[in-house]
N, C-alpha and C. Protein backbone atom coordinates (compact mmCIF):
# COMPACT_ATOMS: atom_id res chain seq x y z
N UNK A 1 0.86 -1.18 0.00
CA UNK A 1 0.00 0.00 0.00
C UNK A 1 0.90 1.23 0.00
N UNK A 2 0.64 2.19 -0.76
CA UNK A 2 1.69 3.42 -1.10
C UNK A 2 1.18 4.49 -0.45
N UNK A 3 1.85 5.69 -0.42
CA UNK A 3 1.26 6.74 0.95
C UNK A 3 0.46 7.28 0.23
N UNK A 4 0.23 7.63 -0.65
CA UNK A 4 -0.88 8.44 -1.58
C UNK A 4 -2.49 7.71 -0.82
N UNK A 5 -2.39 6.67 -0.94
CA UNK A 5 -3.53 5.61 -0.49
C UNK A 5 -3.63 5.71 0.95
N UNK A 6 -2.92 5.47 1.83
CA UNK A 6 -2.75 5.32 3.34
C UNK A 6 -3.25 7.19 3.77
N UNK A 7 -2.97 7.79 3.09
CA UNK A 7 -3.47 9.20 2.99
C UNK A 7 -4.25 9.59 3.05
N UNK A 8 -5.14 8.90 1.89
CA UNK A 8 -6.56 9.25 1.09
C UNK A 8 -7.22 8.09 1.78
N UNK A 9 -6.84 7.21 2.98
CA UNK A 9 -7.96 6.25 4.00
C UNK A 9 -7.92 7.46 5.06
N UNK A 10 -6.63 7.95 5.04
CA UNK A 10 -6.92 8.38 6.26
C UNK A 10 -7.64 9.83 6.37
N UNK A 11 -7.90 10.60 5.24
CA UNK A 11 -8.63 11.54 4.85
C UNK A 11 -10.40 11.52 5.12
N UNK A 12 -10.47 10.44 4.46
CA UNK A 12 -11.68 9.90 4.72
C UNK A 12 -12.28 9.08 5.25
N UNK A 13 -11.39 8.68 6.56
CA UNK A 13 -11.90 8.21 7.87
C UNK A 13 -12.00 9.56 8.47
N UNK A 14 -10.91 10.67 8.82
CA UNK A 14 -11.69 12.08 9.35
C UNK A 14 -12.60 12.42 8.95
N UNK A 15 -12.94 12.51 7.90
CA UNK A 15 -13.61 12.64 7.15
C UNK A 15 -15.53 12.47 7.42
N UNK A 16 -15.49 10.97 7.61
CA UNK A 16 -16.67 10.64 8.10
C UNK A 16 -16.59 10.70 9.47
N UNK A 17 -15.57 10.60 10.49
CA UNK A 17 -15.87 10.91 11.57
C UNK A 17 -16.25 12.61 11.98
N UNK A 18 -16.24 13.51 10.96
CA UNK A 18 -16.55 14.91 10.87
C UNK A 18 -17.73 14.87 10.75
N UNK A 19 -18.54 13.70 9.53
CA UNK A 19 -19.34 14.32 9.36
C UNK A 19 -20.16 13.61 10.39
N UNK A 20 -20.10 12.17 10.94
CA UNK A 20 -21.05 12.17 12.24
C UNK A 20 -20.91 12.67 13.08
N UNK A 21 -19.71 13.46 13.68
CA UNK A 21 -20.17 14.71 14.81
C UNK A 21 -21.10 15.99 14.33
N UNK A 22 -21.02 15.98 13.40
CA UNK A 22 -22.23 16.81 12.55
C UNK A 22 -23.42 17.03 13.01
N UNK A 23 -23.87 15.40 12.30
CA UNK A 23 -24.61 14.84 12.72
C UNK A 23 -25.25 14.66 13.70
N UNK A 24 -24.46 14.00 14.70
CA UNK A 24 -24.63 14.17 16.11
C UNK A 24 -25.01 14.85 16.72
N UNK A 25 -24.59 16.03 16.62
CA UNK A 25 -24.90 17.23 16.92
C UNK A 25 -25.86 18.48 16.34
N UNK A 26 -26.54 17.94 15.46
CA UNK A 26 -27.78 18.54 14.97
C UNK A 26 -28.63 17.45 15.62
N UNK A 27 -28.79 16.39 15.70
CA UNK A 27 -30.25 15.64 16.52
C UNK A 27 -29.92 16.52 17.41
N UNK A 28 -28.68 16.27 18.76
CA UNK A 28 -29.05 16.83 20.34
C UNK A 28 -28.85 18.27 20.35
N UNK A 29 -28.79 18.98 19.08
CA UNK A 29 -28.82 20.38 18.88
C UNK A 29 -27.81 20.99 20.47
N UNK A 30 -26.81 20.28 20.24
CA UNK A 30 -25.59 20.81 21.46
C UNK A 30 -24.25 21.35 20.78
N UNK A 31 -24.55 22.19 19.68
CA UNK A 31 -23.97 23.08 19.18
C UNK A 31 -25.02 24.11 18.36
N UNK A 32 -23.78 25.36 18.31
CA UNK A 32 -24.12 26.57 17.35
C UNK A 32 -24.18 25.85 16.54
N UNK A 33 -25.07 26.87 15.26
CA UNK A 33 -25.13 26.48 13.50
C UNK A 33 -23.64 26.53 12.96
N UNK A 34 -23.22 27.39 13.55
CA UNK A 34 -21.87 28.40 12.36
C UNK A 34 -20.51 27.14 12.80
N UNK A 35 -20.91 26.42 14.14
CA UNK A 35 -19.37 25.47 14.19
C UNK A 35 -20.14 24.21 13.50
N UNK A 36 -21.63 23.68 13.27
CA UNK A 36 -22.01 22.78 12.21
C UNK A 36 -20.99 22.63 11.65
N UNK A 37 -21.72 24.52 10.92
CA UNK A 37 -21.42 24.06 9.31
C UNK A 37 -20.12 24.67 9.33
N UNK A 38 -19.20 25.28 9.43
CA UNK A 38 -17.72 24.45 9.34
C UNK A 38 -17.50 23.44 9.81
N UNK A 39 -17.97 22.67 11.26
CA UNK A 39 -17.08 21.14 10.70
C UNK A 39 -17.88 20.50 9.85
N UNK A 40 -18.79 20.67 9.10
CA UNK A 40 -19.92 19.99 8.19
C UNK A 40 -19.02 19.75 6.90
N UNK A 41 -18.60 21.12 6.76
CA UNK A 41 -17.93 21.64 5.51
C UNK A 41 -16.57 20.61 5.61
N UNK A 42 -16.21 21.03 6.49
CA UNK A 42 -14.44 20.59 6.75
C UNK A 42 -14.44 18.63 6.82
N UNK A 43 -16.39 18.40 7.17
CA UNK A 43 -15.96 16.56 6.70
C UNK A 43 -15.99 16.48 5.15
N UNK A 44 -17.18 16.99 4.98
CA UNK A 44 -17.46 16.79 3.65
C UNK A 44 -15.76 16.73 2.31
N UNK A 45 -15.36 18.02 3.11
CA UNK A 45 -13.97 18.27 2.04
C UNK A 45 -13.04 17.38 2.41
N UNK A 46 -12.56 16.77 3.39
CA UNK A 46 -12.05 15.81 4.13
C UNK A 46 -12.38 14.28 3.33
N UNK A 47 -13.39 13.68 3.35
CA UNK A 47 -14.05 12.83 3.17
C UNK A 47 -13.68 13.15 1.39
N UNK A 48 -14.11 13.66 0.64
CA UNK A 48 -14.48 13.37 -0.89
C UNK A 48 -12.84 13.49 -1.50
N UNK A 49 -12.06 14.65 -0.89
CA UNK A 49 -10.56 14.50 -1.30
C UNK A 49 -9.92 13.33 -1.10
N UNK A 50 -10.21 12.64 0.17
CA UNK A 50 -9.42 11.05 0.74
C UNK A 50 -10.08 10.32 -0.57
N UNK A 51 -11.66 10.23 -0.46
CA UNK A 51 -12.38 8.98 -1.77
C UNK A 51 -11.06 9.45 -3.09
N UNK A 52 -11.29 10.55 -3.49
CA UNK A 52 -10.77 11.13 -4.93
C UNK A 52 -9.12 10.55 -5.12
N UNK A 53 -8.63 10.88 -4.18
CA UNK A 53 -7.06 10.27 -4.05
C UNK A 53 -6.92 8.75 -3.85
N UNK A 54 -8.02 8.00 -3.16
CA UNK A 54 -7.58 6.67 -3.08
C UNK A 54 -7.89 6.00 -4.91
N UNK A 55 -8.71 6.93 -5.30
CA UNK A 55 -9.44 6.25 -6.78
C UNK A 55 -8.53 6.86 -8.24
N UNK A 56 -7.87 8.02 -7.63
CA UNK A 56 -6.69 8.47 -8.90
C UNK A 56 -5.43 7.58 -8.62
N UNK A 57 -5.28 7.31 -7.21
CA UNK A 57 -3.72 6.80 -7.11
C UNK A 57 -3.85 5.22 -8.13
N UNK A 58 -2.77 4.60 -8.84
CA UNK A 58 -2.64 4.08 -9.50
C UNK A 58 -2.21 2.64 -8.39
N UNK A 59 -2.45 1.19 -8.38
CA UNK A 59 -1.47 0.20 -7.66
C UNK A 59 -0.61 -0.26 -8.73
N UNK A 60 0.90 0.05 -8.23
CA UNK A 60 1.84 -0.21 -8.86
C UNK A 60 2.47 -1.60 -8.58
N UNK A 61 3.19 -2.50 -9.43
CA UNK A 61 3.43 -3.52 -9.02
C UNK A 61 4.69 -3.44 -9.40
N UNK A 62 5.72 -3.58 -8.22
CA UNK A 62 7.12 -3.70 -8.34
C UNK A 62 7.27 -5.17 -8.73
């Protein structure tokens, strides 16, 4: 596994763990709107850059 990949898992494991504190936190409404939606924002961008990089990186076979 090459770091491009180990990168782009680990992008979008923050990623979704961003966006279920989100989540989370709109049911028990135990946050402001405005820190939502930046960390809303910040999974979402998190999350789709990690998918995008694990699916451009190429597996190379030495």
């Amino acid at each position: 596994m090459n770091m491009k990949r180990t990168f782009g898992a680990i992008l979008t494991i923050l990623g979704i763990i961003g966006l279920i504190y989100t989540g989370a936190s709109i049911i028990g409404k135990s946050a402001h709107a405005s820190t939502l939606v930046v960390i809303g924002i910040i999974g979402l961008l998190f999350f789709f850059s990690g998918i995008g990089l694990i699916k451009r990186t190429a597996d190379e076979v030495k």
